[in-house]
Protein backbone atom coordinates (compact mmCIF):
# COMPACT_ATOMS: atom_id res chain seq x y z
CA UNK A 1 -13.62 10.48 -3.73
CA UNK A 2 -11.13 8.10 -5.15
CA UNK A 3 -11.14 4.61 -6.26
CA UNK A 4 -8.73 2.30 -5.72
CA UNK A 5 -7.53 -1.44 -7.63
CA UNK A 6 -4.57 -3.76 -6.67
CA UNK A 7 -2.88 -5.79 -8.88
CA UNK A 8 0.42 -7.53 -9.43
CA UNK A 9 -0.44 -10.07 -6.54
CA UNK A 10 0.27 -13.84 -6.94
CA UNK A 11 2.45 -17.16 -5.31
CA UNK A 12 5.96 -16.76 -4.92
CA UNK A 13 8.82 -18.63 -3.48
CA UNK A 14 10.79 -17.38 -0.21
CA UNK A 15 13.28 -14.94 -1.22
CA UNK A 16 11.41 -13.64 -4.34
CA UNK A 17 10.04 -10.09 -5.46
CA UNK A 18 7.06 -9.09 -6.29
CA UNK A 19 5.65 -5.68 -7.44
CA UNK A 20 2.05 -4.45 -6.47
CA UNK A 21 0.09 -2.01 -8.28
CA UNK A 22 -2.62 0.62 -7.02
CA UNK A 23 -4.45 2.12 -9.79
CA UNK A 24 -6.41 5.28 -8.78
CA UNK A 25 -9.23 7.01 -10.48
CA UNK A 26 -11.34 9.85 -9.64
CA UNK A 27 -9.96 13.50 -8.83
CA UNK A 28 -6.66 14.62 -7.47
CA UNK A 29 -4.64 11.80 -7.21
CA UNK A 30 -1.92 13.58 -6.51
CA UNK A 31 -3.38 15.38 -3.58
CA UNK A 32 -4.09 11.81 -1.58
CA UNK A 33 -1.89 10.18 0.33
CA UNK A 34 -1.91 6.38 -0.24
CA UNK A 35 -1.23 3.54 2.32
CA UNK A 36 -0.70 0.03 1.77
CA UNK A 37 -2.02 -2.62 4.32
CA UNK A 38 -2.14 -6.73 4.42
CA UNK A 39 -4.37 -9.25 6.02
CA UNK A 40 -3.29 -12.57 6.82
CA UNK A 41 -5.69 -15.63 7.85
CA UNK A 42 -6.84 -14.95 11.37
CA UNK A 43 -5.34 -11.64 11.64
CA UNK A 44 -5.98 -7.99 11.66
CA UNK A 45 -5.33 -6.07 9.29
CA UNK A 46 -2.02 -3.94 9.65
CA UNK A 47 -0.13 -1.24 7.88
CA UNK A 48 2.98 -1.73 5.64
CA UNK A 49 4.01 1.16 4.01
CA UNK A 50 2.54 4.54 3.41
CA UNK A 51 3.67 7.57 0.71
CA UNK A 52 2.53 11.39 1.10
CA UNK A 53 1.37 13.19 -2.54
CA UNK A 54 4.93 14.15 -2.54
CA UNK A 55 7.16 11.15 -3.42
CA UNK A 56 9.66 12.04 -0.96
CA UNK A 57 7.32 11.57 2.09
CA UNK A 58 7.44 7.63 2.36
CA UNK A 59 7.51 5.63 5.74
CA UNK A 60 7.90 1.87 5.81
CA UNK A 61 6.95 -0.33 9.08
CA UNK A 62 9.67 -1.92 11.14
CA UNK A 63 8.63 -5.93 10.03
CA UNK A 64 9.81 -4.85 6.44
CA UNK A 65 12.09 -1.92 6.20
CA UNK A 66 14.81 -2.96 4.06
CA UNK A 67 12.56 -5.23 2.33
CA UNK A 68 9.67 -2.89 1.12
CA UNK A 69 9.82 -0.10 -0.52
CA UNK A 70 6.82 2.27 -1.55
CA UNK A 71 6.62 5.20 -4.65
CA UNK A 72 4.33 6.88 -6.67
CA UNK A 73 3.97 7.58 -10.40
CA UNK A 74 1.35 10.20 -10.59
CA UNK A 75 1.39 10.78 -14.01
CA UNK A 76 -0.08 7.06 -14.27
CA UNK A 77 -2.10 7.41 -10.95
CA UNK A 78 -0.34 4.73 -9.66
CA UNK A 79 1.25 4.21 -6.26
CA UNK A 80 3.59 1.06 -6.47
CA UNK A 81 5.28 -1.62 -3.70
CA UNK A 82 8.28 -3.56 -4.11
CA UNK A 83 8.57 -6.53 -1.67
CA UNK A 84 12.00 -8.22 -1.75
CA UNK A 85 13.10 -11.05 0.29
CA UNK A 86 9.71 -12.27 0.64
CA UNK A 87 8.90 -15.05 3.49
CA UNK A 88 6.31 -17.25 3.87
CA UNK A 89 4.55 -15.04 7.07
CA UNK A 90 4.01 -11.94 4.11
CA UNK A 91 1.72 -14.06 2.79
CA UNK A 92 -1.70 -12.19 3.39
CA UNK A 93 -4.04 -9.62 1.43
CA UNK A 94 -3.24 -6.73 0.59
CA UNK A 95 -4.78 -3.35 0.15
CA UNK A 96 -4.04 -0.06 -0.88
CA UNK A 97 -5.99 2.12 0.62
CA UNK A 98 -6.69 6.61 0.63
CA UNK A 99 -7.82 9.01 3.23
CA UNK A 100 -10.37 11.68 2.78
CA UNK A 101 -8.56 14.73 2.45
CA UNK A 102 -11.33 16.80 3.73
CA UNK A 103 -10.45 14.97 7.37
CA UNK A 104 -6.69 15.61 7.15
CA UNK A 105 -5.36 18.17 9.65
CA UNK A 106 -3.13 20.19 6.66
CA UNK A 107 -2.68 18.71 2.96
CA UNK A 108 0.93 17.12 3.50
CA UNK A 109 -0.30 14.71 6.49
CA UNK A 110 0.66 11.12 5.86
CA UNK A 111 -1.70 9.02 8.32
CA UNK A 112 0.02 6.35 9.44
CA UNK A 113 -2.71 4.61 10.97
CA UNK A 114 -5.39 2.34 9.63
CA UNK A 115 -8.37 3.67 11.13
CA UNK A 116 -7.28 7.00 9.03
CA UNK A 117 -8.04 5.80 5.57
CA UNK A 118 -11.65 5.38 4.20
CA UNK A 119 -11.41 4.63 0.42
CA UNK A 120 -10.37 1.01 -0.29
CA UNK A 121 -9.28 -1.16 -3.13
CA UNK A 122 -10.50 -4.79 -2.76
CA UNK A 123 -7.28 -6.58 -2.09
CA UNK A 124 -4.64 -8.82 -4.19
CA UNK A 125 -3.52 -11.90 -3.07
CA UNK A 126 0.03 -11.97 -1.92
CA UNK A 127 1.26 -15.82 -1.32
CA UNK A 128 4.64 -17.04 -0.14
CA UNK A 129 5.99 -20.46 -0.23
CA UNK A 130 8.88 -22.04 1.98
């Protein structure tokens, strides 16, 4: 089992950068792939960016390629996200979040799907103004 904690959130302007933080403890870090999701008012929660436990396995959804970018230090247990060119409608939650490896079909799987990934941090509070 893993745990998982977000940081780095806060407000922003339009245009700005921020970078977000997922600190994980427990064993094997560098076995588990980590995803990152958001949550904005009134909607459900999606997927944003996902990285394998090799860095070089990283896969960023369409509404912010170019704009996103995921990595991993695992020496620091740490799996990072760099949003650039923020706008106002990435203003939402958001989570990093692990699978159980035990349900992954071979150990280099990246799920890429929310319903895939049962350990989850509690959320950091990304907010965009216009």
């Amino acid at each position: 089992e893993v745990q998982l904690v977000e940081s780095g959130g806060g407000l922003v302007q339009a245009g700005g950068s921020l970078i977000l933080s997922c600190l994980a403890s427990g064993s094997d870090f560098d076995d588990y792939a980590i995803g990152w999701f958001r949550q904005a008012p009134g909607k459900e929660r999606e997927g944003v960016a996902y990285i394998g436990s090799g860095e070089q396995d990283t896969f960023v959804e369409d509404g912010v390629k170019g704009r996103f970018t995921i990595s991993r230090d695992n020496a620091k247990s740490t799996v990072y996200l760099l949003m650039n060119s923020l706008k106002p409608e990435d203003t939402a939650v958001y989570y990093c979040a692990a699978p159980d490896s035990r349900r992954l079909p071979y150990s280099d799987y990246v799920p890429l799907s929310l319903n895939e990934y049962d350990y989850w941090g509690q959320g950091t509070q990304v907010t965009v103004s216009s």
